[in-house]
Protein backbone atom coordinates (compact mmCIF):
# COMPACT_ATOMS: atom_id res chain seq x y z
CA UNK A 1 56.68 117.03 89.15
CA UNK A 2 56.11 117.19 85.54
CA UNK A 3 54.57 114.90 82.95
CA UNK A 4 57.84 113.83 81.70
CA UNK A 5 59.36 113.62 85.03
CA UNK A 6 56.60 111.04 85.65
CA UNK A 7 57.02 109.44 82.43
CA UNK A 8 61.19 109.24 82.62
CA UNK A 9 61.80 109.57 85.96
CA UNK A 10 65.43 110.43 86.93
CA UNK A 11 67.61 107.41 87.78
CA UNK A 12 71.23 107.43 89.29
CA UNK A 13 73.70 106.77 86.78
CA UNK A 14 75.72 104.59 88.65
CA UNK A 15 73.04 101.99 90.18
CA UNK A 16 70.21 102.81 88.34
CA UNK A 17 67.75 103.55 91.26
CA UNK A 18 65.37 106.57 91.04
CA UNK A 19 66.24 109.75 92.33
CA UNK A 20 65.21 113.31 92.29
CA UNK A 21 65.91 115.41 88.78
CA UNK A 22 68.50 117.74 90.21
CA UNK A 23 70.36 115.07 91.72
CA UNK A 24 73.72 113.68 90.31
CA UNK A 25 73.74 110.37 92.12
CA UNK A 26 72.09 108.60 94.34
CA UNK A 27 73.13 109.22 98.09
CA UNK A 28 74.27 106.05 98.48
CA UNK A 29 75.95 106.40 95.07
CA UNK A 30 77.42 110.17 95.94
CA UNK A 31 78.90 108.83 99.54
CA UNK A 32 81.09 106.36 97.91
CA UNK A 33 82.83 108.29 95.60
CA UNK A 34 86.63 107.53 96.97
CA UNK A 35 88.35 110.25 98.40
CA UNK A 36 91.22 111.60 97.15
CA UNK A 37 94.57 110.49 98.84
CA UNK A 38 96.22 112.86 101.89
CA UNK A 39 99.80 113.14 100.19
CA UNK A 40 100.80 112.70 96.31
CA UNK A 41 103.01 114.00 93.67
CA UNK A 42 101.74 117.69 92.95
CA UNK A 43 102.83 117.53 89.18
CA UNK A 44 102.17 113.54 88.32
CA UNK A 45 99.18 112.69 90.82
CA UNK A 46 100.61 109.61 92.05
CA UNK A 47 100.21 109.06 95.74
CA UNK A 48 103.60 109.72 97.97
CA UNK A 49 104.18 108.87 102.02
CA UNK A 50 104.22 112.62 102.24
CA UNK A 51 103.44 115.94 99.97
CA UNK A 52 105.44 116.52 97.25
CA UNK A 53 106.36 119.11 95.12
CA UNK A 54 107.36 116.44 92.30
CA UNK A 55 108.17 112.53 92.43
CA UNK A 56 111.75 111.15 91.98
CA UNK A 57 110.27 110.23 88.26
CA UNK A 58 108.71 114.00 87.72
CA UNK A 59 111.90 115.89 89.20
CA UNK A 60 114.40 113.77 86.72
CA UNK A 61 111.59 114.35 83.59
CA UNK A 62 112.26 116.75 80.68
CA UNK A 63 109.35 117.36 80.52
CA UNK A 64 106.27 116.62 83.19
CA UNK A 65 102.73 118.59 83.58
CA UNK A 66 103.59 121.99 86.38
CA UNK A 67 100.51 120.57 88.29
CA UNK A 68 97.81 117.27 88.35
CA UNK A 69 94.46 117.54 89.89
CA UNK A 70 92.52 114.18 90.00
CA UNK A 71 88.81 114.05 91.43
CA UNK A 72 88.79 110.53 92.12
CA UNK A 73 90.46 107.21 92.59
CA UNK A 74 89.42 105.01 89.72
CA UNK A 75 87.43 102.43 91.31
CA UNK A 76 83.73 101.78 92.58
CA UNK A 77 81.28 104.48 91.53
CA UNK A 78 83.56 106.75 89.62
CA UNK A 79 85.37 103.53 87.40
CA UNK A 80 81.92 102.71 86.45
CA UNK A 81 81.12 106.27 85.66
CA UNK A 82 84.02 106.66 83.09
CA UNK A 83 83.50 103.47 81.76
CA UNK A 84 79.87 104.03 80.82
CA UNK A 85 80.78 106.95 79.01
CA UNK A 86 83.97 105.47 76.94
CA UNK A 87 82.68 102.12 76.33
CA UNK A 88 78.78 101.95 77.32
CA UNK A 89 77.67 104.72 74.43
CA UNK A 90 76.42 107.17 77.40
CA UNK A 91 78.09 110.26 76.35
CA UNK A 92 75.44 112.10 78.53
CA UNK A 93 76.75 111.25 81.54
CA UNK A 94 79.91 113.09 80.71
CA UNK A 95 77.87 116.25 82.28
CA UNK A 96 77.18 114.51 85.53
CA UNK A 97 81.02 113.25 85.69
CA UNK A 98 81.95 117.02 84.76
CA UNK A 99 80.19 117.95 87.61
CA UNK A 100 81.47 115.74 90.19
CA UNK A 101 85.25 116.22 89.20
CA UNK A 102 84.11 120.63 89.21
CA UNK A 103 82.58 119.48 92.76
CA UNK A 104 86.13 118.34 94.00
CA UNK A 105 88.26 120.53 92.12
CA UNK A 106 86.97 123.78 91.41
CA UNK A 107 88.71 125.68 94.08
CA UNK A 108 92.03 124.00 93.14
CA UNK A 109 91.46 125.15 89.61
CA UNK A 110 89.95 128.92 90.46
CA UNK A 111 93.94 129.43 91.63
CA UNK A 112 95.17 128.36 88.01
CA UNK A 113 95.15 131.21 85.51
CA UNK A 114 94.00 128.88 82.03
CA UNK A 115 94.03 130.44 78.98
CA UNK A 116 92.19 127.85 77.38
CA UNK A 117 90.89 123.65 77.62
CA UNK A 118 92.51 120.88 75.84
CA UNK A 119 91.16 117.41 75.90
CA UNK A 120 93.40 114.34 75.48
CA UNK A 121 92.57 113.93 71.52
CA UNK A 122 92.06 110.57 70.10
CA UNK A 123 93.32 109.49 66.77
CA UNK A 124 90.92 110.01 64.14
CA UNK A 125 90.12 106.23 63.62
CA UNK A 126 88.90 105.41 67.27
CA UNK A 127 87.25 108.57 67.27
CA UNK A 128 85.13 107.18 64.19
CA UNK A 129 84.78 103.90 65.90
CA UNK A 130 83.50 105.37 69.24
CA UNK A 131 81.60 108.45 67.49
CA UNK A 132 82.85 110.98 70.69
CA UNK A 133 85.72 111.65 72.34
CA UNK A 134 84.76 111.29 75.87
CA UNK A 135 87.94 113.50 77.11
CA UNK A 136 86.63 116.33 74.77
CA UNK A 137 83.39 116.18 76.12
CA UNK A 138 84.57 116.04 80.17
CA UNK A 139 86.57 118.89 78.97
CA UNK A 140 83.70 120.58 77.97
CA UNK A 141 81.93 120.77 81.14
CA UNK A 142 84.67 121.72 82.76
CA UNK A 143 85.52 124.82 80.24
CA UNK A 144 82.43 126.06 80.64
CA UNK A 145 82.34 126.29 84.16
CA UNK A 146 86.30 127.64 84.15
CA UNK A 147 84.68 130.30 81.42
CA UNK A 148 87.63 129.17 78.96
CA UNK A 149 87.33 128.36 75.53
CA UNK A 150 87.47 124.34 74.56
CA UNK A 151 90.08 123.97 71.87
CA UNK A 152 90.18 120.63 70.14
CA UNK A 153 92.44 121.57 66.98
CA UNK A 154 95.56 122.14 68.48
CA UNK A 155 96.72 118.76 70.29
CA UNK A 156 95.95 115.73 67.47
CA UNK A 157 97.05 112.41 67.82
CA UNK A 158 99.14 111.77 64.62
CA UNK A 159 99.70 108.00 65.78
CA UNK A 160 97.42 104.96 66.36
CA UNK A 161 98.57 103.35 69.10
CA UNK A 162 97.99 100.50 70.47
CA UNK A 163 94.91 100.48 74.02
CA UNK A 164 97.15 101.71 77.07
CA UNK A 165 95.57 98.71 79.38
CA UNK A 166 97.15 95.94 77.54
CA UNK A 167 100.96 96.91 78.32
CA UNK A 168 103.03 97.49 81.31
CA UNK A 169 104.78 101.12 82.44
CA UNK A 170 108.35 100.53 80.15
CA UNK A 171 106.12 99.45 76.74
CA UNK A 172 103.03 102.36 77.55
CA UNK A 173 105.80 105.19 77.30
CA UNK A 174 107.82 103.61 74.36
CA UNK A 175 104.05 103.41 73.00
CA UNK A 176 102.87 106.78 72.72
CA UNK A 177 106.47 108.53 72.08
CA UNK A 178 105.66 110.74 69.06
CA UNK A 179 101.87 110.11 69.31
CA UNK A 180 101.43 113.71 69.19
CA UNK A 181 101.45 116.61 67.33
CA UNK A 182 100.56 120.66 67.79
CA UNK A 183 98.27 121.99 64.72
CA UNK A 184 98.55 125.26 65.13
CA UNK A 185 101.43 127.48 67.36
CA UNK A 186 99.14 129.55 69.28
CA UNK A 187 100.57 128.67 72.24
CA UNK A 188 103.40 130.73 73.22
CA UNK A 189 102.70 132.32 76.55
CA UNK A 190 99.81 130.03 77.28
CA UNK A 191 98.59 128.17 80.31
CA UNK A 192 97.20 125.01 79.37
CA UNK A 193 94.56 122.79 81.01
CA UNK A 194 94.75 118.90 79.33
CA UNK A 195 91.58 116.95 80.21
CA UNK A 196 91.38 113.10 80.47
CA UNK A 197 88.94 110.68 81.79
CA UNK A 198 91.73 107.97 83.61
CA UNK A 199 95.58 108.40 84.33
CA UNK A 200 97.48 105.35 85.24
CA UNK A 201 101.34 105.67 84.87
CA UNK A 202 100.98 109.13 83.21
CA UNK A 203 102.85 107.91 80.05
CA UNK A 204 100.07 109.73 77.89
CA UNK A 205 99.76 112.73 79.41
CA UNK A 206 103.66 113.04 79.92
CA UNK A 207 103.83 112.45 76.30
CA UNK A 208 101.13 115.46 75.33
CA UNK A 209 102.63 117.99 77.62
CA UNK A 210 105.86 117.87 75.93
CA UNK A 211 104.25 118.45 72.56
CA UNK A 212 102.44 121.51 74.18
CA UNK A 213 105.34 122.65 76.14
CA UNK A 214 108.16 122.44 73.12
CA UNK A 215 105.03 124.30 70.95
CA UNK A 216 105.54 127.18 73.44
CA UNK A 217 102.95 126.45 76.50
CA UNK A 218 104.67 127.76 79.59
CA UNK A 219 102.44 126.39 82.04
CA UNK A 220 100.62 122.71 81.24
CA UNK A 221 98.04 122.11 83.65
CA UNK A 222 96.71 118.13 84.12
CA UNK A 223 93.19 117.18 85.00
CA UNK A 224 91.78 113.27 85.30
CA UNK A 225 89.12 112.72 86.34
CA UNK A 226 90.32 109.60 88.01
CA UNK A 227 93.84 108.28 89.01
CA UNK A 228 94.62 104.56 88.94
CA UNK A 229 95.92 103.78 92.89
CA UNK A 230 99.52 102.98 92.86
CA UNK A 231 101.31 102.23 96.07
CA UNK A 232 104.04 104.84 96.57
């Protein structure tokens, strides 16, 4: 053990007892995490009574990600996780989250031929309230461990728009309906990856992939770190 390992020991992020400095979590912590669900939409993440290839919403969409990974079900350890890194000012725990999700997904995403990370991009005024962008830091992690380059200057958010939580699944798509915008077109050809911390009804993310996919993408790839449980 070193002198600052004595002096700051290593606590779990999610309880705040001590553990050892490789650790992510506590055991305790780590066995908790909720598994993902047996069947769900393969394109919209949303759980289904069997596997399916898309959901009656994602087969009649214009335009819906090719594929959704999730690590986790937002609840328990991994809600409290994401929330300490949007709301709590602990951007640093973005690397342990990074790791879990690459701990549950990284074969999944080895068969997916990216061509480069997006995060979910926040519009320049919460970005200057909060400081970070916590999706552009997950997305980090994960790029590095994909070996793809992180590019945060081609998805903006041209609109403020109002928090997601506060509104139900009609008003959260009429919401963020031309919230976004592509910067630059170097996407034709491209498979995408689009990082966010939380999905719920998939309103947002539906809403980005279009702007990627009418910019030229011709595969958009989701990953969330978490999925809100809906009952299918």
């Amino acid at each position: 053990m070193t002198v600052l390992n004595w002096l700051f020991p290593a606590v779990c992020p999610a309880c705040q007892i001590r553990i050892g400095s490789e650790e992510l979590l506590c055991q305790e912590c780590h066995s908790a995490l909720t598994p993902l669900p047996e069947n769900y939409c393969l394109r919209c993440g949303a759980p289904t009574l069997r596997p399916e290839p898309g959901c009656a919403q994602c087969l009649h969409a214009a335009y819906s990600a090719d594929a959704t990974f999730f690590a986790f079900e937002y609840e328990g350890v991994a809600a409290r996780l994401i929330l300490s890194v949007k709301f709590a000012d602990h951007p640093e725990q973005s690397r342990v989250l990074g790791q879990l999700c690459w701990e549950r997904l990284a074969t999944a995403l080895h068969w997916e031929a990216v061509d480069m990370v997006i995060p979910m991009p926040l519009h320049v005024w919460r970005l200057i309230g909060r400081r970070y962008n916590q999706a552009a830091l997950l997305a980090g992690e994960l790029a590095k461990r994909l070996e793809r380059p992180l590019v945060t200057d081609i998805l903006l958010r041209q609109k403020s728009t109002r928090p997601q939580t506060r509104l139900n699944a009609r008003e959260r798509h009429q919401n963020v309906r031309g919230a976004f915008h592509v910067h630059k077109a170097q996407l034709k050809g491209q498979t995408v990856l689009v990082v966010d911390d939380v999905m719920t009804t998939g309103a947002t993310m539906r809403a980005a992939v279009m702007a990627l996919k009418k910019a030229g993408a011709v595969r958009v790839v989701a990953l969330c770190a978490a999925r809100v449980r809906h009952e299918p």
